[in-house]
Every structure is written in C-alpha cells, then in structure tokens.
N, C-alpha and C. Protein backbone atom coordinates (compact mmCIF):
# COMPACT_ATOMS: atom_id res chain seq x y z
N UNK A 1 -23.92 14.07 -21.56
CA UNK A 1 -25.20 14.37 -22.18
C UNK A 1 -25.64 15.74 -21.68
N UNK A 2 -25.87 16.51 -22.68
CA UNK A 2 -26.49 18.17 -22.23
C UNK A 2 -27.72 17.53 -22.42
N UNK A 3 -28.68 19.35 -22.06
CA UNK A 3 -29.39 19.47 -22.65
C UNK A 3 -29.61 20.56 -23.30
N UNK A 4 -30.91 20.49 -24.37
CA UNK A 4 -30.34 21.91 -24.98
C UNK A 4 -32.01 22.18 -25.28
N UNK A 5 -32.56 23.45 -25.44
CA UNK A 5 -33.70 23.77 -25.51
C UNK A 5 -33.48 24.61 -27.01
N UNK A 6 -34.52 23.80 -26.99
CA UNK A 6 -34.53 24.38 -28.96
C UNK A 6 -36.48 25.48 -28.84
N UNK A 7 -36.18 26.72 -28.75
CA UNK A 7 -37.40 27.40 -28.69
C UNK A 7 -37.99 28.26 -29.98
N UNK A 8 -39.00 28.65 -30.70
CA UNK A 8 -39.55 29.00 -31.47
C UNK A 8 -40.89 29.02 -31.75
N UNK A 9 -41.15 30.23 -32.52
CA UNK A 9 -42.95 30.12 -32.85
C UNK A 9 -43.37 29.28 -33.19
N UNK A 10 -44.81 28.56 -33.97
CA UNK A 10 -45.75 27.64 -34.22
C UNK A 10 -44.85 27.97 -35.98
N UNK A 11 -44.31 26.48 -36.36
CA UNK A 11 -44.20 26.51 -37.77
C UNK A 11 -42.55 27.23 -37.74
N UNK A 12 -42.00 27.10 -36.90
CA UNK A 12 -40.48 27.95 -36.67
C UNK A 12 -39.26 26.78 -37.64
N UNK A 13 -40.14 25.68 -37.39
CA UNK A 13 -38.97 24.24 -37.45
C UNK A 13 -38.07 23.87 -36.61
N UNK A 14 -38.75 23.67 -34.93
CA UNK A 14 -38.57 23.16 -34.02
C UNK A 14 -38.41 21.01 -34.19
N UNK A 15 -39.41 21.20 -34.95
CA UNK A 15 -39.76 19.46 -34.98
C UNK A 15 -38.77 19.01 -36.02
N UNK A 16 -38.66 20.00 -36.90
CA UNK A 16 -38.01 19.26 -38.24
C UNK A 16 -36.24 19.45 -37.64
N UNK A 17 -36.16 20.80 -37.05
CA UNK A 17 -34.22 20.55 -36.17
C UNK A 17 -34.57 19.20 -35.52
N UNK A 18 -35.30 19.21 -34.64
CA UNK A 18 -35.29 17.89 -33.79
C UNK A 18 -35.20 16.33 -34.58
N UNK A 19 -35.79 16.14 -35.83
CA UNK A 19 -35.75 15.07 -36.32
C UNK A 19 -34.18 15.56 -37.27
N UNK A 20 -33.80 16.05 -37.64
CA UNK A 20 -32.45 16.16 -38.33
C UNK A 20 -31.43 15.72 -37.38
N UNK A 21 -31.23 16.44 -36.32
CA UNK A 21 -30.25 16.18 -35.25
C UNK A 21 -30.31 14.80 -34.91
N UNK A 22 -31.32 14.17 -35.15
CA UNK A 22 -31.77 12.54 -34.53
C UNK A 22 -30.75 12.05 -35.93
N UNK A 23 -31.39 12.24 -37.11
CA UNK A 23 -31.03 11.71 -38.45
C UNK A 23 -29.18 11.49 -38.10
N UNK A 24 -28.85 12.58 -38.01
CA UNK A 24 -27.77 13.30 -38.14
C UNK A 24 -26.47 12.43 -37.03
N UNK A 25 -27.43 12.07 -35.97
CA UNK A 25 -26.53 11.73 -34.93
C UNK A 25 -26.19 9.75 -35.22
N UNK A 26 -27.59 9.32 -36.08
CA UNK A 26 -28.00 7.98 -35.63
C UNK A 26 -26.95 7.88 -36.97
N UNK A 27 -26.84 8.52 -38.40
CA UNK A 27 -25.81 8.33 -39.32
C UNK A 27 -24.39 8.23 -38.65
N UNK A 28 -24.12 8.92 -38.05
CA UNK A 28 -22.62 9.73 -37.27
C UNK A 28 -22.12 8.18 -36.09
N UNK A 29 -23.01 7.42 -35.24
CA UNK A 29 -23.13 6.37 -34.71
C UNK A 29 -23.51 5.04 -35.02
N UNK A 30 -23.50 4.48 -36.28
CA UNK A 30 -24.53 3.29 -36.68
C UNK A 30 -24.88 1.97 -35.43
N UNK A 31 -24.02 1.82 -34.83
CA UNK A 31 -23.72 1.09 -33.72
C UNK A 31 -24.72 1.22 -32.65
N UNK A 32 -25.08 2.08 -32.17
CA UNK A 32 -25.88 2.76 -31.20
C UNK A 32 -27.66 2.59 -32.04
N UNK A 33 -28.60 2.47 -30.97
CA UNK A 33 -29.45 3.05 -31.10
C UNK A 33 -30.54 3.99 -30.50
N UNK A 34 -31.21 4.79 -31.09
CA UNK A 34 -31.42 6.45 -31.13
C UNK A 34 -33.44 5.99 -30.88
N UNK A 35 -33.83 6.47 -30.03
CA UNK A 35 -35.03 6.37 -29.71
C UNK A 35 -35.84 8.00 -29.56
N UNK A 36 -37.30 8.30 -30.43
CA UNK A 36 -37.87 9.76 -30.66
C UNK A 36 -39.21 9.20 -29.75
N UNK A 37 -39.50 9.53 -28.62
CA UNK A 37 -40.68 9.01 -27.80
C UNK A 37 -41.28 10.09 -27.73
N UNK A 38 -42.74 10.18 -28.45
CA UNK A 38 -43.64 10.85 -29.46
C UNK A 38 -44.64 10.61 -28.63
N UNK A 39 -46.29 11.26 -28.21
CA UNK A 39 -47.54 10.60 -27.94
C UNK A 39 -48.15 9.50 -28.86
N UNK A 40 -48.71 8.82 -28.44
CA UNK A 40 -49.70 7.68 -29.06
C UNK A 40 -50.20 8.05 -30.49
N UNK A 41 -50.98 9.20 -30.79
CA UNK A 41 -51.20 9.64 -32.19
C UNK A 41 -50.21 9.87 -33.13
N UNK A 42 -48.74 10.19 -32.47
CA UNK A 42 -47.94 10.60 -33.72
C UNK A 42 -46.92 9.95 -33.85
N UNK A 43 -46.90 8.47 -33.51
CA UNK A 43 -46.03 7.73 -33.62
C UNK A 43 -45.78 7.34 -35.33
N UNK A 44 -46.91 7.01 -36.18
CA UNK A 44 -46.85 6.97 -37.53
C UNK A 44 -46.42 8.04 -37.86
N UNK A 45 -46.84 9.29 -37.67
CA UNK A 45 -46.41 10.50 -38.46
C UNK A 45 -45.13 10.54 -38.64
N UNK A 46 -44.51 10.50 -37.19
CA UNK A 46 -43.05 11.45 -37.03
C UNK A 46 -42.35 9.86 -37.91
N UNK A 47 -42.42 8.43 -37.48
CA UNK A 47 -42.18 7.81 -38.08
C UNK A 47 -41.88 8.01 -40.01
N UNK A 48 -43.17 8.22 -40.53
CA UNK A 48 -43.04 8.91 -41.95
C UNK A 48 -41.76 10.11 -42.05
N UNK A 49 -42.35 11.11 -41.52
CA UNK A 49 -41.25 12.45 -41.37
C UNK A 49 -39.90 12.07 -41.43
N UNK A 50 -39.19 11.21 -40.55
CA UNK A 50 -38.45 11.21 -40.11
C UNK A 50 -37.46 10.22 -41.34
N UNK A 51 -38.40 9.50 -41.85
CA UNK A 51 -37.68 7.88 -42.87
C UNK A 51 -37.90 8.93 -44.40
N UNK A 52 -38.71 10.37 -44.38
CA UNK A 52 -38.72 10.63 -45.67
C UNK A 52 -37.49 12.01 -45.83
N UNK A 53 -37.47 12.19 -44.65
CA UNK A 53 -35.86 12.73 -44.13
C UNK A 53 -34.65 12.45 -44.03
N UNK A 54 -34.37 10.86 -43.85
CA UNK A 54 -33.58 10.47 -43.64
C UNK A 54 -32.67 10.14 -45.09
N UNK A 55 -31.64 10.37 -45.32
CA UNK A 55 -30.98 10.23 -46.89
C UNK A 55 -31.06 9.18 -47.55
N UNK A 56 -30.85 7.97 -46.91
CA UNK A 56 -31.31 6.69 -47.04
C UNK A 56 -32.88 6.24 -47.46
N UNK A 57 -33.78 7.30 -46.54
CA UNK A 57 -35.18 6.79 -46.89
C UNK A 57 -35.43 5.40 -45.90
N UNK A 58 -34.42 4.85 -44.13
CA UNK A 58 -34.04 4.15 -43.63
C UNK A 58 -34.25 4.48 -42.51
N UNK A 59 -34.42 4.14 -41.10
CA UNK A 59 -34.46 4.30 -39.98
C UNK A 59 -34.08 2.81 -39.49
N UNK A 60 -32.75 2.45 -39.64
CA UNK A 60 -32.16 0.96 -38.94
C UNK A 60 -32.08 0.89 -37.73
N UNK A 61 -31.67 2.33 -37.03
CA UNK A 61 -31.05 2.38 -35.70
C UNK A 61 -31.90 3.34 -35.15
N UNK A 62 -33.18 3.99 -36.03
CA UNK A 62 -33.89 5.01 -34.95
C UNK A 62 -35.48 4.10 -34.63
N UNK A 63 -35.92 4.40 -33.16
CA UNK A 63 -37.13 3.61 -33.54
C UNK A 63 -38.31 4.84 -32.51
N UNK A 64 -38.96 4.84 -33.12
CA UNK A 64 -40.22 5.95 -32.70
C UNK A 64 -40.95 5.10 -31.96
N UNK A 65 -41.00 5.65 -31.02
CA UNK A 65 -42.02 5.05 -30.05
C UNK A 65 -42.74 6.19 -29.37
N UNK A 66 -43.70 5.35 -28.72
CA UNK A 66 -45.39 6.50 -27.79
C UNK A 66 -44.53 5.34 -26.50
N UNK A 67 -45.14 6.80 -25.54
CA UNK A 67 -44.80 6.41 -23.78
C UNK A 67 -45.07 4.68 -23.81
N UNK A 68 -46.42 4.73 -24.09
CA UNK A 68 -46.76 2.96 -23.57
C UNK A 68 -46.25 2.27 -24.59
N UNK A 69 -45.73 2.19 -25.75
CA UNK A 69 -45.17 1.21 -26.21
C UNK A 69 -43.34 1.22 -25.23
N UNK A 70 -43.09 2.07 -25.08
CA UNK A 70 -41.66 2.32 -24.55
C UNK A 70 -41.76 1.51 -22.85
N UNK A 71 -42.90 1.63 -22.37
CA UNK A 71 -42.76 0.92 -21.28
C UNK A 71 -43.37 -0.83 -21.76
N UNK A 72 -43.55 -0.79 -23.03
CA UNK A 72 -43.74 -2.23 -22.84
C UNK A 72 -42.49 -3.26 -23.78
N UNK A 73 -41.82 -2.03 -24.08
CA UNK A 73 -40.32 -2.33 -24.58
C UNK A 73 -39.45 -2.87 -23.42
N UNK A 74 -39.46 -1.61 -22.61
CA UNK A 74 -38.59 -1.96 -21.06
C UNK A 74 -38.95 -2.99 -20.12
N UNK A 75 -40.44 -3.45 -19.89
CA UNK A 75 -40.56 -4.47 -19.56
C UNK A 75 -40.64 -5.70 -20.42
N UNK A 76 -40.38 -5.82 -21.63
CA UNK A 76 -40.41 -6.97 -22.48
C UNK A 76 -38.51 -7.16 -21.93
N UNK A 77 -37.60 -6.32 -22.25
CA UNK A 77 -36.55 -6.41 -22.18
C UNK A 77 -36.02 -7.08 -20.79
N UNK A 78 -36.82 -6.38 -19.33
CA UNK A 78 -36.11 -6.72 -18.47
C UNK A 78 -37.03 -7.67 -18.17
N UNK A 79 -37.65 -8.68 -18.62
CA UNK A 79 -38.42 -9.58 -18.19
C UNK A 79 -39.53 -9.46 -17.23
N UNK A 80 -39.72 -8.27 -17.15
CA UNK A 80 -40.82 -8.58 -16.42
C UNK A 80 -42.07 -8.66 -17.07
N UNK A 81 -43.02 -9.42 -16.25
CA UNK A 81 -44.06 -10.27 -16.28
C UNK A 81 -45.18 -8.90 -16.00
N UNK A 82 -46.10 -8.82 -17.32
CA UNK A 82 -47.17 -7.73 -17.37
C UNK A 82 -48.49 -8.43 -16.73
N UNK A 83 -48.62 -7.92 -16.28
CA UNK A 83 -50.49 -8.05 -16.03
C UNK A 83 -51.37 -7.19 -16.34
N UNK A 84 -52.65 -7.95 -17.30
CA UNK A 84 -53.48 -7.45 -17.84
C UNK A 84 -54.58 -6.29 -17.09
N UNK A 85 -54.65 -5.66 -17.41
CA UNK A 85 -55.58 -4.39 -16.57
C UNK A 85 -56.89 -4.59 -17.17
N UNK A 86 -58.14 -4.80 -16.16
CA UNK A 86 -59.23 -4.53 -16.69
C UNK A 86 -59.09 -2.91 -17.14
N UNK A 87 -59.89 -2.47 -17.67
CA UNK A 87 -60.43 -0.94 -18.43
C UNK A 87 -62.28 -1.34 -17.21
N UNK A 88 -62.23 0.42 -16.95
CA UNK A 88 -63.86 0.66 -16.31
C UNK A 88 -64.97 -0.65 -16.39
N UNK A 89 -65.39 -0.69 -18.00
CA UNK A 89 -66.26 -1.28 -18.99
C UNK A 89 -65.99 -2.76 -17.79
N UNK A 90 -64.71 -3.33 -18.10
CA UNK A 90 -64.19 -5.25 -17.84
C UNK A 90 -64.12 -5.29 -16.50
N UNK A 91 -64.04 -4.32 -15.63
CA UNK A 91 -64.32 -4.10 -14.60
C UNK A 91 -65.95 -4.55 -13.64
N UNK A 92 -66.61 -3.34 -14.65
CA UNK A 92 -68.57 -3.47 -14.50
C UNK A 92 -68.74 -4.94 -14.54
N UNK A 93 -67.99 -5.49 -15.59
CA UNK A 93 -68.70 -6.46 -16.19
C UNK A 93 -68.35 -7.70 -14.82
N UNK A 94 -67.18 -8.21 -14.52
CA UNK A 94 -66.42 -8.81 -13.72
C UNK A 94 -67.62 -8.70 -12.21
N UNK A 95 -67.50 -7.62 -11.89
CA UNK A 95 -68.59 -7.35 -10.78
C UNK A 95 -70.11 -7.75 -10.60
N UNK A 96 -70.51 -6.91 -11.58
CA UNK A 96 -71.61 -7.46 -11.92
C UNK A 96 -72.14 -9.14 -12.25
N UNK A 97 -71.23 -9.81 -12.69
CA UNK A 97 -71.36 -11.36 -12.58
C UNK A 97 -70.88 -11.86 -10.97
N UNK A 98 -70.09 -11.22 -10.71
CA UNK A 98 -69.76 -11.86 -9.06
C UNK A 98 -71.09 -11.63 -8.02
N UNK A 99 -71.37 -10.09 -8.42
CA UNK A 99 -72.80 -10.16 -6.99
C UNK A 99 -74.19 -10.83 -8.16
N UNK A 100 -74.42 -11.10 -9.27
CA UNK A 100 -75.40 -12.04 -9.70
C UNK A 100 -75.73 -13.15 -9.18
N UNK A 101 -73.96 -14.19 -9.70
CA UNK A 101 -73.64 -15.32 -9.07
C UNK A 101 -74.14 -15.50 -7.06
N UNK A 102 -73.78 -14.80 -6.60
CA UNK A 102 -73.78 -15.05 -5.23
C UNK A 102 -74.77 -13.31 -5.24
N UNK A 103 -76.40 -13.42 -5.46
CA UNK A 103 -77.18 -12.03 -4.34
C UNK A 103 -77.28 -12.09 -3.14
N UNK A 104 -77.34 -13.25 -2.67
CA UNK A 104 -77.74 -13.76 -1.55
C UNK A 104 -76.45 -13.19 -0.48
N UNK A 105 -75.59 -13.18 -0.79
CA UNK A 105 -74.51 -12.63 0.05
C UNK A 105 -74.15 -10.93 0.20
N UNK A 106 -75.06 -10.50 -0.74
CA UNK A 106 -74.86 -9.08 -0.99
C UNK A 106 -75.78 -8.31 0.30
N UNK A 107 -76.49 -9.33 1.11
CA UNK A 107 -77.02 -8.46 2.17
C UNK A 107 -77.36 -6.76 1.71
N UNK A 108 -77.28 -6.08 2.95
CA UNK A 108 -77.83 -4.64 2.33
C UNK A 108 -77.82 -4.72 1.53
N UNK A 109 -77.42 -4.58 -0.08
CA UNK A 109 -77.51 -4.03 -0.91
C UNK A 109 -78.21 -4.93 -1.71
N UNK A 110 -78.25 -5.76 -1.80
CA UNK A 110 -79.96 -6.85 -2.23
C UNK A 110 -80.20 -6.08 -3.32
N UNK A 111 -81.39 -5.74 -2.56
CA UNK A 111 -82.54 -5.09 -3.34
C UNK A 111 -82.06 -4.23 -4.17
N UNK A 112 -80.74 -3.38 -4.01
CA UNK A 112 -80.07 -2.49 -5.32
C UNK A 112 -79.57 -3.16 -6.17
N UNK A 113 -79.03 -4.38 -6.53
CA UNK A 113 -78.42 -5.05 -7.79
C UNK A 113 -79.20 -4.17 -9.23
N UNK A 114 -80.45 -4.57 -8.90
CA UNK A 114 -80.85 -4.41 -10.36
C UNK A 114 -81.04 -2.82 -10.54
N UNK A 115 -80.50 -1.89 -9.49
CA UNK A 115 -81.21 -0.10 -10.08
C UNK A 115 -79.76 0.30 -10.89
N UNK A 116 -80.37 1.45 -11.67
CA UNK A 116 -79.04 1.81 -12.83
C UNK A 116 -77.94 2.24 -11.82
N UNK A 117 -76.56 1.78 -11.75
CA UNK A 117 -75.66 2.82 -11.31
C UNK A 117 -75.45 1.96 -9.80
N UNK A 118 -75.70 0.65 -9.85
CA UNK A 118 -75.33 0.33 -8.52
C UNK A 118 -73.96 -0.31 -8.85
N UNK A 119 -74.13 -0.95 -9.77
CA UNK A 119 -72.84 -1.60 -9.72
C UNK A 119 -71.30 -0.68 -10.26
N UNK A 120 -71.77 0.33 -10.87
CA UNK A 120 -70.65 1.66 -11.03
C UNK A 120 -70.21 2.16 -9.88
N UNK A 121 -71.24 1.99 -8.92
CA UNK A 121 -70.78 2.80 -7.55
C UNK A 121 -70.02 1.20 -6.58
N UNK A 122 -70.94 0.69 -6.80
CA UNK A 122 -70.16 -0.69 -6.28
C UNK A 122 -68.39 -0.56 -6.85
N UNK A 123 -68.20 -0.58 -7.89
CA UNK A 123 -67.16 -0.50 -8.81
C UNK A 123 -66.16 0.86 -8.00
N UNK A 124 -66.48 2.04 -7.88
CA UNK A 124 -65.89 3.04 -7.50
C UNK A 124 -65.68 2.79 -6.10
N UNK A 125 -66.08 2.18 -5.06
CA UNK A 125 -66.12 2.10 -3.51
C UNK A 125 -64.73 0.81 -3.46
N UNK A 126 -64.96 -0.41 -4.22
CA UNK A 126 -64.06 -1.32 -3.81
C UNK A 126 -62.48 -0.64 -4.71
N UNK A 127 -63.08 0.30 -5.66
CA UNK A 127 -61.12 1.05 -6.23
C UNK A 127 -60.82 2.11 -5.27
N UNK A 128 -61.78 2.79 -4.19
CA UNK A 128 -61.25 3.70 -3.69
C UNK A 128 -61.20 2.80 -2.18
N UNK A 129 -61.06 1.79 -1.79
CA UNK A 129 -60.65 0.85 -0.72
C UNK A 129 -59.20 0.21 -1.21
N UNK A 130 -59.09 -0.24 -2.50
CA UNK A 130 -57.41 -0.14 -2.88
C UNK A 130 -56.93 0.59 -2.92
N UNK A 131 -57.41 2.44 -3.04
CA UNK A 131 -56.83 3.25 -3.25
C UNK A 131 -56.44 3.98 -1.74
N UNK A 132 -57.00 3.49 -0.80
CA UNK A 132 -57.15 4.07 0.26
C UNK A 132 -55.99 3.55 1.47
N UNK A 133 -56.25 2.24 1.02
CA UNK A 133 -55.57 0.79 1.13
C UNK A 133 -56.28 -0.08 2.74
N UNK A 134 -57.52 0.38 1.81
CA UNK A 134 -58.81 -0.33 2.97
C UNK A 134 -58.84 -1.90 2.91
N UNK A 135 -58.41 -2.75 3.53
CA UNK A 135 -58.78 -4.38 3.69
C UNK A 135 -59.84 -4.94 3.98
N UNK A 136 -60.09 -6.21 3.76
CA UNK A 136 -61.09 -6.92 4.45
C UNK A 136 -60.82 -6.85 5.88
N UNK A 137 -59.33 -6.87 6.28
CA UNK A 137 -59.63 -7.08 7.96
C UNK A 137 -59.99 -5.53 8.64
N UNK A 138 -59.76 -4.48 8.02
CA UNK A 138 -59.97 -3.07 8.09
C UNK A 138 -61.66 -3.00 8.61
N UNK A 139 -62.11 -3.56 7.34
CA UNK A 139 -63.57 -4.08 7.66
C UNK A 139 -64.31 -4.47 8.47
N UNK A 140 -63.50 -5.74 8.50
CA UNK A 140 -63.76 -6.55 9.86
C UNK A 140 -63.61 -5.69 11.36
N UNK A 141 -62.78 -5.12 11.53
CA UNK A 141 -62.99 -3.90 12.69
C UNK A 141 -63.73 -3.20 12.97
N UNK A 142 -64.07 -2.73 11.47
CA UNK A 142 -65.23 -1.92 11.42
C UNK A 142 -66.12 -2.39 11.99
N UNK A 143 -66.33 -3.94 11.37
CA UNK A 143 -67.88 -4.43 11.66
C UNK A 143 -67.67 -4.51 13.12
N UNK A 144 -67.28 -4.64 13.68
CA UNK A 144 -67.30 -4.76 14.72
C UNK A 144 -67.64 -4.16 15.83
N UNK A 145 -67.41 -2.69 15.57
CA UNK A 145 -67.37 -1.33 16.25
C UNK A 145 -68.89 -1.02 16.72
N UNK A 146 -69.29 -0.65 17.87
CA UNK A 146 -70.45 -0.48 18.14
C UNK A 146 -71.25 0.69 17.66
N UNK A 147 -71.58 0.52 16.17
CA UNK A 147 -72.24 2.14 15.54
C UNK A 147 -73.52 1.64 14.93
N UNK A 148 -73.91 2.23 14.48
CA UNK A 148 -75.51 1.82 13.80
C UNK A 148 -75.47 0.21 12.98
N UNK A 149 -76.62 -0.70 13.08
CA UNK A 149 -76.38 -1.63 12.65
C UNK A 149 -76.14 -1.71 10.97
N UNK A 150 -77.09 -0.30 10.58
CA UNK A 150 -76.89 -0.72 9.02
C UNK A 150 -75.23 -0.52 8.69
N UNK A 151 -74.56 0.46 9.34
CA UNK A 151 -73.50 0.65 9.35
C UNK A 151 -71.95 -0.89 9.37
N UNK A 152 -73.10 -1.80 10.64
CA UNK A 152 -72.21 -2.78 10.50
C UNK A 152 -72.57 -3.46 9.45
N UNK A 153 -73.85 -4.13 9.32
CA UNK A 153 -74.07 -4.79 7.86
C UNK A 153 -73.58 -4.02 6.60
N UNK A 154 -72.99 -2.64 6.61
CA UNK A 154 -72.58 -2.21 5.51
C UNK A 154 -71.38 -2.94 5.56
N UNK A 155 -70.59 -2.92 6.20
CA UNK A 155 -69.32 -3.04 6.54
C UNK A 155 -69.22 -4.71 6.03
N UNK A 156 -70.33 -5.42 6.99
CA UNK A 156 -69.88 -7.00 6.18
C UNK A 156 -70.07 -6.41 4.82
N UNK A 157 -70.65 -6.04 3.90
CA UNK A 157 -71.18 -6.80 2.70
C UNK A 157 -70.02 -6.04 1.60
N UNK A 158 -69.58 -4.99 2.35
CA UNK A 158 -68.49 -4.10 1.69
C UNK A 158 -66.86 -5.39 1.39
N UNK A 159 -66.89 -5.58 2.98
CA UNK A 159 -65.84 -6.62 3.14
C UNK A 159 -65.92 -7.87 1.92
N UNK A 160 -66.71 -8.34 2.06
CA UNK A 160 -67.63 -9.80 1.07
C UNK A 160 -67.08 -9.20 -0.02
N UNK A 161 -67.63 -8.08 -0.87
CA UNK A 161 -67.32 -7.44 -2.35
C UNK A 161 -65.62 -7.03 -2.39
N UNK A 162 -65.49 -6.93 -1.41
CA UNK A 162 -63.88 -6.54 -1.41
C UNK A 162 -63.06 -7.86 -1.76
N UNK A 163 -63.63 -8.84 -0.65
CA UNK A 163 -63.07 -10.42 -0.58
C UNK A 163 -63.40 -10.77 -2.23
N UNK A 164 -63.86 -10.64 -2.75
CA UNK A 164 -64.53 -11.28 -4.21
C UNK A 164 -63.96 -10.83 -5.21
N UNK A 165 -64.02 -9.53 -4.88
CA UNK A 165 -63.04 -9.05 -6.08
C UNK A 165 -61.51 -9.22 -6.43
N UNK A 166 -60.85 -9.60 -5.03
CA UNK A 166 -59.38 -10.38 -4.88
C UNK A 166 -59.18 -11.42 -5.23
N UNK A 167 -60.35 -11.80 -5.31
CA UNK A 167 -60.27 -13.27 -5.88
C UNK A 167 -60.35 -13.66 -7.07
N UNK A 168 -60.67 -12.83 -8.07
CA UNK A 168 -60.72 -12.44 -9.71
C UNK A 168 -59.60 -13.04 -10.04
C-alpha cells in the first residue's frame, strides 16, 4: 500500500480523481471491500457523487462512512459492548436530580442548589476530578488534612458528589 498525494487548486478535481480511483479499484476487485471515510455532513453527498459515477449507478462493495459511524462499525464487528455517553444537557440533568433528591447531604453548598450556574459548575468540578483522576479516597485525605475548615467540609461534600455520580 503507497501513498500518494493528489494536490490542486479549489475546483482542480481532486475529489472527483479520488472518487474515480475508488470506482475504478472497487470494479477491478469485486471481492474486496473499499471504504471513503468522509465527515458527518458529507456522508450523503459523496455517497450520491460517487453511485452517480459509478457505471453501474451501484456501490455493492464501496460504503461511505463519517469517523463515528466507522467506529461504531469496528466496534459492532469486534463485539464490543458501547456505552451510552451522557451529552453536557443529560449530564445537568442527572446531577441536578441527585443533589435535589438528597440537599441535605450537600452540606456547604446547601444554600447554592437553587442559584443559576451551580449545578454547571458542580458538573465541571466532578469531570475535571475524572479528568484529573481525583477519587473519593483522594478526598478523603484531603478531608483530613489540617487546613481551613470550610476547606475540609468542601472536601466532604465534593467527595459525596463524586461518590453519587459513580453511582449513576
């Protein structure tokens, strides 16, 4: 397998060599199949382009795919087992019912539940403790440490929201 760099101005027919050579190769091989991994928006397009190119008017053996469908090809194939990702929004929401359910445990931060933007920041502190790869027992040290008390009660109630959210 080379590679080969195909370069030219805007409108040169960079895209249209590239879908011929695909056409060209996937006719020449029927056996084989020929994959064009495109962004998310132009998966229909090049799809069209490519089947109104093709002599047949056929794409049996070529299949257009965007990055995330291609990784959910490769993990459909090798079996592995996906897990659903909250998005920001399913996130807020998830949180926000956990410190409702239980205020009483939210210590310090009590009295903030209800101001705009607590639970976004709540939200950003427990992803940058996975991101950090901060624990509850991390916490627990913390609390422990002889520094200002709000500091330790931060520390429990941080821990608590950390513990809660693992538990989702």
């Amino acid at each position: 397998m080379s590679l080969q760099f195909i370069i030219g101005g805007s409108g040169a027919g960079k895209t249209r060599r590239l879908y011929e050579n695909l056409i060209e190769r996937a006719m020449a091989e029927p056996e084989r199949r020929f994959f064009a991994i495109v962004p998310e928006q132009f998966s229909m397009q090049t799809q069209k382009e490519i089947v109104s190119l093709h002599p047949s008017h056929g794409v049996a053996n070529i299949d257009i795919l965007s990055f995330q469908r291609l990784a959910y090809r490769v993990f459909e194939e090798l079996a592995v087992e996906t897990r659903t990702v909250l998005d920001d929004m399913g996130k807020s929401l998830v949180i926000r019912r956990v410190v409702s359910e239980r205020k009483n445990d939210l210590g310090l931060y009590q009295s903030h539940l209800d101001k705009p933007g607590f639970i976004e920041k709540l939200k950003s502190m427990i992803s940058e403790f996975y991101q950090y790869g901060v624990d509850a027992e991390t916490l627990k040290k913390w609390r422990s440490r002889p520094e200002p008390a709000s500091l330790r009660k931060s520390c429990a109630t941080c821990r608590w929201c950390l513990q809660a959210s693992r538990n989702l």
